[in-house]
C-alpha atoms as a PDB file:
ATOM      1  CA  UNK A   1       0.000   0.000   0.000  1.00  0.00           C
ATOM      2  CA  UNK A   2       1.182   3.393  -1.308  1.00  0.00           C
ATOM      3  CA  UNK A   3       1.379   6.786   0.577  1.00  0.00           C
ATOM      4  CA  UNK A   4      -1.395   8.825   1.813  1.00  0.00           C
ATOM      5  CA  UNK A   5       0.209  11.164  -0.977  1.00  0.00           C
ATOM      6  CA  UNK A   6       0.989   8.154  -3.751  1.00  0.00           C
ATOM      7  CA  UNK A   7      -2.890   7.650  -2.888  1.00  0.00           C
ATOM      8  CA  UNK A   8      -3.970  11.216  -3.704  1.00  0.00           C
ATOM      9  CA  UNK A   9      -1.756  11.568  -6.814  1.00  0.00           C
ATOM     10  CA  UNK A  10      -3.398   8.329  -8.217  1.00  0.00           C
ATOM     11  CA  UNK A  11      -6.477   8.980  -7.572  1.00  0.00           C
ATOM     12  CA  UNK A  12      -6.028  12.380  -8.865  1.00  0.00           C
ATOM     13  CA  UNK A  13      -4.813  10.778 -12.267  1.00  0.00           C
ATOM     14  CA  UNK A  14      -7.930   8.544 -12.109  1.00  0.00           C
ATOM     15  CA  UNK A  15      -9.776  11.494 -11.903  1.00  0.00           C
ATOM     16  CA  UNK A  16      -8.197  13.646 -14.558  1.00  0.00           C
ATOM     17  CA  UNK A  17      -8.293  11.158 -17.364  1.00  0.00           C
ATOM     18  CA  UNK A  18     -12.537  11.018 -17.315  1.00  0.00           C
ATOM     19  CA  UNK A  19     -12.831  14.583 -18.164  1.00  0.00           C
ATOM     20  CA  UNK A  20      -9.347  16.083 -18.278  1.00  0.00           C
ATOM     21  CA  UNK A  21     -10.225  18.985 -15.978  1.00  0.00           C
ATOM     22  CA  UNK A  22      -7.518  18.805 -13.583  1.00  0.00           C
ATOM     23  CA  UNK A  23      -9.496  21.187 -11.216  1.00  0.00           C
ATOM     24  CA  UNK A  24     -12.525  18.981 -10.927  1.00  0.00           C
ATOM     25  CA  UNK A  25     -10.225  15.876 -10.429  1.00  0.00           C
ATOM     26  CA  UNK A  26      -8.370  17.664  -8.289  1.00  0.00           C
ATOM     27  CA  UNK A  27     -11.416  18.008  -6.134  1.00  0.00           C
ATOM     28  CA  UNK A  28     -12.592  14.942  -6.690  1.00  0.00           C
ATOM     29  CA  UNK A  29      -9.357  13.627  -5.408  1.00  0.00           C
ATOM     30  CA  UNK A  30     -10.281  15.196  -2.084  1.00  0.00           C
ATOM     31  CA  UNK A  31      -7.846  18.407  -2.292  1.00  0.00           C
ATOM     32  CA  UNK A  32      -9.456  21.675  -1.298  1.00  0.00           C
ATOM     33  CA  UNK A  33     -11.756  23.494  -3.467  1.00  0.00           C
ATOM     34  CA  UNK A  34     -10.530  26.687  -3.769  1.00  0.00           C
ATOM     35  CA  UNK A  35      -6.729  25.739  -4.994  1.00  0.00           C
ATOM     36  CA  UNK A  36      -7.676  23.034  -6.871  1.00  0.00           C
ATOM     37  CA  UNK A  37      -6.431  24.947  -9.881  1.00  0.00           C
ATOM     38  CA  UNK A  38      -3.270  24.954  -8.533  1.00  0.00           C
ATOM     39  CA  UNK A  39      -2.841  21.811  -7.238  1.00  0.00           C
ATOM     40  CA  UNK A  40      -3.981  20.280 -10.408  1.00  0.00           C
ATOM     41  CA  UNK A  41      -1.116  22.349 -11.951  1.00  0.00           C
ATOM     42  CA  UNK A  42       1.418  21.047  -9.576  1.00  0.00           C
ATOM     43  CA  UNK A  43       0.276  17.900  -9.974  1.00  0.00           C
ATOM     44  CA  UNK A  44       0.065  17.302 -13.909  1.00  0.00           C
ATOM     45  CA  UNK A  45       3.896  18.899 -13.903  1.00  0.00           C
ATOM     46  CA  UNK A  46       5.127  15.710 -11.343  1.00  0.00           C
ATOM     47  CA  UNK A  47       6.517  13.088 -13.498  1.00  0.00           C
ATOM     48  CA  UNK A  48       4.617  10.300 -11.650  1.00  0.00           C
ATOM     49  CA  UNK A  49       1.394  11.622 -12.225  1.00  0.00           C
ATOM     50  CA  UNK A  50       2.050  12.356 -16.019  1.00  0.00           C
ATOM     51  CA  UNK A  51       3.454   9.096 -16.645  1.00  0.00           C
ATOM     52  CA  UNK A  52       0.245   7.762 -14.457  1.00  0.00           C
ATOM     53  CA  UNK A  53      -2.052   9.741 -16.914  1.00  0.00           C
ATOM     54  CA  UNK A  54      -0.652   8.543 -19.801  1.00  0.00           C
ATOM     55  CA  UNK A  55      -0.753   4.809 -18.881  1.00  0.00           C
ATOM     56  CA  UNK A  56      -4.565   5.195 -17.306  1.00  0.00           C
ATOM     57  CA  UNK A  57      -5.004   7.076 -21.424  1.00  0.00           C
ATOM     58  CA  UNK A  58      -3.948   4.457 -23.065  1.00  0.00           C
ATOM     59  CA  UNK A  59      -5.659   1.890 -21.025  1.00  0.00           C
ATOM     60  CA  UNK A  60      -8.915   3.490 -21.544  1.00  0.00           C
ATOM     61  CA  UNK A  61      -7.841   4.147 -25.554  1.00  0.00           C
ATOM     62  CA  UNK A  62      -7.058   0.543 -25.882  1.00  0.00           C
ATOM     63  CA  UNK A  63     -10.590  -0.888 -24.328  1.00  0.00           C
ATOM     64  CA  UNK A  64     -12.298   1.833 -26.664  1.00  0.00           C
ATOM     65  CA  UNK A  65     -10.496   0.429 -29.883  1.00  0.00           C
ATOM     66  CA  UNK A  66      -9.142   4.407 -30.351  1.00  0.00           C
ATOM     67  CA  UNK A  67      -6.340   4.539 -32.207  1.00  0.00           C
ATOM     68  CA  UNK A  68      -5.178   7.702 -34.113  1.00  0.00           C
ATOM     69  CA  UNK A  69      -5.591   6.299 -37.761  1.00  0.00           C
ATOM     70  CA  UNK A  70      -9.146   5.827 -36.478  1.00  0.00           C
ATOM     71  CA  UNK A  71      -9.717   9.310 -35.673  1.00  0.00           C
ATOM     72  CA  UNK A  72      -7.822  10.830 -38.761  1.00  0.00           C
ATOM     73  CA  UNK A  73     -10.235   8.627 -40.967  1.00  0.00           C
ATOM     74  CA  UNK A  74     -13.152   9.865 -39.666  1.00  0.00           C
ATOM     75  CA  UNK A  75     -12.571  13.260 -39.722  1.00  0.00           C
ATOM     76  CA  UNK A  76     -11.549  13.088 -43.108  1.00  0.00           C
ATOM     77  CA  UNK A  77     -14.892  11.285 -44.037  1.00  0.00           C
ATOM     78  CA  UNK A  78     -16.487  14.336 -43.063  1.00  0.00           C
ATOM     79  CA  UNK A  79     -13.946  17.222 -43.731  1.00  0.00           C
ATOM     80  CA  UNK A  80     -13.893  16.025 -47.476  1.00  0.00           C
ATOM     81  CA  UNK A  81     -17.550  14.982 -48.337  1.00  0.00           C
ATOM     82  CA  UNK A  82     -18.945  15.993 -51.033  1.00  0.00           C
ATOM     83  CA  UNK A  83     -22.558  17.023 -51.898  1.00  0.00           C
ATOM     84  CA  UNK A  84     -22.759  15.366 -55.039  1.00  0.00           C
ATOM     85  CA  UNK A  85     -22.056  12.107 -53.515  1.00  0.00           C
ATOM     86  CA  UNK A  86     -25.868  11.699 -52.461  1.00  0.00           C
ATOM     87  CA  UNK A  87     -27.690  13.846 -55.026  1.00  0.00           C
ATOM     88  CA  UNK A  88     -28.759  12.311 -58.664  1.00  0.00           C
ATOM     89  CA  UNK A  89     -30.138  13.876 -61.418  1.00  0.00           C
ATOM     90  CA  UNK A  90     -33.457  12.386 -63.834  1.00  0.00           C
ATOM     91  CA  UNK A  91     -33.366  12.688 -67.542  1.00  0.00           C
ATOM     92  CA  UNK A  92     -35.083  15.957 -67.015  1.00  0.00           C
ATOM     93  CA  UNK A  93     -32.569  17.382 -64.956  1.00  0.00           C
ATOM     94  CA  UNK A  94     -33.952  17.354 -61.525  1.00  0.00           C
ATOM     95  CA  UNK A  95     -31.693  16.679 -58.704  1.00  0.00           C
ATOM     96  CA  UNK A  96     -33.126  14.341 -56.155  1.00  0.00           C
ATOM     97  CA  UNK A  97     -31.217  12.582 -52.815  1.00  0.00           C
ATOM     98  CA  UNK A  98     -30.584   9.274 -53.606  1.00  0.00           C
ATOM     99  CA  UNK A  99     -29.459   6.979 -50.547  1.00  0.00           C
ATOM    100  CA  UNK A 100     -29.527   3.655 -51.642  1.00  0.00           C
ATOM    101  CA  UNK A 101     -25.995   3.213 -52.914  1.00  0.00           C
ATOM    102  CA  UNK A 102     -24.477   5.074 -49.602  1.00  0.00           C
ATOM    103  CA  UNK A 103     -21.194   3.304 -48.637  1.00  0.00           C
ATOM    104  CA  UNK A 104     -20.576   3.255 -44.977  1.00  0.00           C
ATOM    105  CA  UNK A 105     -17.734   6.158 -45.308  1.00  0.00           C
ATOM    106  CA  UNK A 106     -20.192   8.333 -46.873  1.00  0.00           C
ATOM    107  CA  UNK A 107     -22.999   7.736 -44.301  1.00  0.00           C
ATOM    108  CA  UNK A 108     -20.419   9.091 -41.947  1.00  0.00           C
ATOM    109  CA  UNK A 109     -20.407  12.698 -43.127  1.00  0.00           C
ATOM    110  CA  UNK A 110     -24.526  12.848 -42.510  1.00  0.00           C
ATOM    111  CA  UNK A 111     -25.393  15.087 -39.882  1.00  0.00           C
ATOM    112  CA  UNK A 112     -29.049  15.027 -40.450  1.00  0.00           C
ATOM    113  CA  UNK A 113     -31.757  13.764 -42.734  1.00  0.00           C
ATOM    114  CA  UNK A 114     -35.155  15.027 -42.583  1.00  0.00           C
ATOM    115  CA  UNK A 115     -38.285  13.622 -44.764  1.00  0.00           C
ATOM    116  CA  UNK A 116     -41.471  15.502 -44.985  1.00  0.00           C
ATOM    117  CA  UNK A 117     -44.413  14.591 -46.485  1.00  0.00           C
ATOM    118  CA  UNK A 118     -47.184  16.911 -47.906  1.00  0.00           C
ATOM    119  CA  UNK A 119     -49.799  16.014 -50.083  1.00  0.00           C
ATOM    120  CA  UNK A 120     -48.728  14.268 -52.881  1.00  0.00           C
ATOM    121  CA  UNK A 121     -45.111  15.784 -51.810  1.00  0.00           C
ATOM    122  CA  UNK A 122     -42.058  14.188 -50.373  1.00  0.00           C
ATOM    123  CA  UNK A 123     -39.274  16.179 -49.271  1.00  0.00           C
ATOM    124  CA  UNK A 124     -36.139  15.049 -48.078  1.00  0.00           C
ATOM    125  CA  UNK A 125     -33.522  17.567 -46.291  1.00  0.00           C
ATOM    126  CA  UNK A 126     -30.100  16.142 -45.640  1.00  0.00           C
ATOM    127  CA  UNK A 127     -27.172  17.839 -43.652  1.00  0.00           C
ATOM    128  CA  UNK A 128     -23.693  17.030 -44.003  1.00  0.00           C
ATOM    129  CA  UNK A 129     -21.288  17.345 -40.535  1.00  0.00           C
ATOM    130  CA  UNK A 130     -19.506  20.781 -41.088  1.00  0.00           C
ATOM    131  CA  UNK A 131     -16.571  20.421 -43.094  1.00  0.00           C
ATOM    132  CA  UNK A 132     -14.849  23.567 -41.289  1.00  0.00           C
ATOM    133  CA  UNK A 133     -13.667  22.235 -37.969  1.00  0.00           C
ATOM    134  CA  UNK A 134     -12.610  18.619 -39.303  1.00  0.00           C
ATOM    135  CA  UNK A 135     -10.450  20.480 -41.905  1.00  0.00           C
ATOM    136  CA  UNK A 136      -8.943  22.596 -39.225  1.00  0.00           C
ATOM    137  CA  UNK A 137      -8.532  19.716 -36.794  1.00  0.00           C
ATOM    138  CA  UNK A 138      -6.473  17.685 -40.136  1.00  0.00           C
ATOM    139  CA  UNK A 139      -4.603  20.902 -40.504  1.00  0.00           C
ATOM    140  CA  UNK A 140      -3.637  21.658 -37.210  1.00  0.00           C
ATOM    141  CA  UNK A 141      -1.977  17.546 -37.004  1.00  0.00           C
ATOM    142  CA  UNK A 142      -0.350  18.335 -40.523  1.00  0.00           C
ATOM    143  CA  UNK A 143       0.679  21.103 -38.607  1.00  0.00           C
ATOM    144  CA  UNK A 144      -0.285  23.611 -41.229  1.00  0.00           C
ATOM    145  CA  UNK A 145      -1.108  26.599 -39.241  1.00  0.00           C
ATOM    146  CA  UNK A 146       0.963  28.240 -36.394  1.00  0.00           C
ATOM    147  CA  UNK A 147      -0.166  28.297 -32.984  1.00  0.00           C
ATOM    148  CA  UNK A 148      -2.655  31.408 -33.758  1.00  0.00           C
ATOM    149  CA  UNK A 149      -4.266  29.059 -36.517  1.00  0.00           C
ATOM    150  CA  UNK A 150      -2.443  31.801 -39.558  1.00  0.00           C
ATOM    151  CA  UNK A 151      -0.539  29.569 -42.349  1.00  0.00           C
ATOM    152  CA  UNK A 152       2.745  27.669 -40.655  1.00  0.00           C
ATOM    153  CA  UNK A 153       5.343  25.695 -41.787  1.00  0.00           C
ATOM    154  CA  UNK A 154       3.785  23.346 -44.099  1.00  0.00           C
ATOM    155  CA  UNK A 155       1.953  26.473 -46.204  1.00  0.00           C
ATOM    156  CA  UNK A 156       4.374  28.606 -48.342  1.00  0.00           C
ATOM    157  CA  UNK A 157       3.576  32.135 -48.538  1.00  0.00           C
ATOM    158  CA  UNK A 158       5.122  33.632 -52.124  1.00  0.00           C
ATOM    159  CA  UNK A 159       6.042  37.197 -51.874  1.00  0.00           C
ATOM    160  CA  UNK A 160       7.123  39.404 -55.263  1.00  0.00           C
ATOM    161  CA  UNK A 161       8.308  43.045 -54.875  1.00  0.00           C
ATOM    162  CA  UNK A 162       6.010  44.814 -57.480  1.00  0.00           C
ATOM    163  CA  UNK A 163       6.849  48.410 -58.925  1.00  0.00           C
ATOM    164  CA  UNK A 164       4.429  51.272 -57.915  1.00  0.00           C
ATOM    165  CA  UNK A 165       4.104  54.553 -59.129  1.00  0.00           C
ATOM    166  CA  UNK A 166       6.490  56.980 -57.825  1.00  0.00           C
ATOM    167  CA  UNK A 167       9.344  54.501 -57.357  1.00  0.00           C
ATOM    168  CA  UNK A 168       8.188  52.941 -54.393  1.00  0.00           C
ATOM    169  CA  UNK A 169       8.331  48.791 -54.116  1.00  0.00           C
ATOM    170  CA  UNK A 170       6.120  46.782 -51.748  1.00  0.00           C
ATOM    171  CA  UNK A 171       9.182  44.871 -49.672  1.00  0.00           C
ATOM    172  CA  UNK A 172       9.082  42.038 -47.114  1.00  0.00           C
ATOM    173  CA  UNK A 173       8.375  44.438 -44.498  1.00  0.00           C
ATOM    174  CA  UNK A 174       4.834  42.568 -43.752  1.00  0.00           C
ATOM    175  CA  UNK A 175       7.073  39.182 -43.073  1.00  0.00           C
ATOM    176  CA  UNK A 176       9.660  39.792 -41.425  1.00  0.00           C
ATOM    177  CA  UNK A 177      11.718  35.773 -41.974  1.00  0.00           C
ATOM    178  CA  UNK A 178      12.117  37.182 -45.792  1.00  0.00           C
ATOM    179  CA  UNK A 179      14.879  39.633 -46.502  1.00  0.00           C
ATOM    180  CA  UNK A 180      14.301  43.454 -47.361  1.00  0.00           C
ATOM    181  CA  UNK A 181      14.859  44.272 -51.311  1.00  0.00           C
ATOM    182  CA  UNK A 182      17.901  46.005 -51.687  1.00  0.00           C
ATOM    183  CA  UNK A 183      17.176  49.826 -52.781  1.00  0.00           C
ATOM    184  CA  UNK A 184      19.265  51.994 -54.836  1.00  0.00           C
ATOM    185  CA  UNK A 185      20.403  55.448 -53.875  1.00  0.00           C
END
């Protein structure tokens, strides 16, 4: 049997990896409410309790079958689906939702699918998931964007010194990692 404070630090990790709020586990843990916050801080920089929190993560990753390939699929099911996928068009022209030839993959990207029926009438509304946040989730692991989400290191920005009127050139002043044009005198 551990320490009264090997007992708090696991069952603060316990805590931490349902929700991963360390205040709330720190609480939960029995620590005091109001510096929770910075106890959970303390805590989650103590190399026993990180290493804790990652074994207790994988456990719980493992029994839920998550692996990382698993997650990158599925958000590129929905970050690159495609409209035309589930619409089909009559000899006349008229686009209707067809669903009976849906793969599995594409079935993934529905958010919603509404039917309603008036008079002779049948209407069917269907919502794909959002494509914004999956494609920014993909880009932030490709690590395309800097930390304040702007293009990073794998998105090239092209800059060209154009001539204006009067003489003047537009330089790298507005990125500062290119070098200045040289100017003549």
């Amino acid at each position: 049997m551990g320490t009264k404070r090997e007992l708090r630090d696991e069952r603060f990790a316990r805590e931490y990896v349902i929700n991963l709020n360390g205040e709330k586990a720190a609480i939960r843990a029995g620590y005091a409410p109001k510096s929770a916050k910075v106890t959970a801080s303390r805590l989650l920089t103590k190399a026993n309790v990180k290493a804790r929190i990652a074994e207790l993560a994988k456990q719980h990753a493992d029994k839920l079958d998550l692996k990382a390939e698993k997650v990158l699929r599925e958000l590129s099911l929905m970050a690159f689906s495609n409209m035309m996928d589930y619409i089909k068009t009559n000899a006349e022209g008229d686009a209707f939702i067809d669903l009976s030839a849906l793969t599995r993959d594409q079935t993934a990207a529905i958010q919603e699918i509404t039917v309603e029926e008036t008079g002779k009438v049948t209407r069917t509304k269907l919502k794909l998931a959002d494509k914004r946040e999956p494609l920014e989730l993909l880009g932030r692991h490709l690590r395309l964007f800097d930390q304040e989400g702007q293009a990073g290191a794998g998105v090239q920005t092209i800059l060209v010194d154009i001539p204006r009127p009067g003489g003047r050139e537009l330089t790298a002043a507005a990125n500062p990692q290119l070098p200045s044009p040289k100017t003549s005198s």
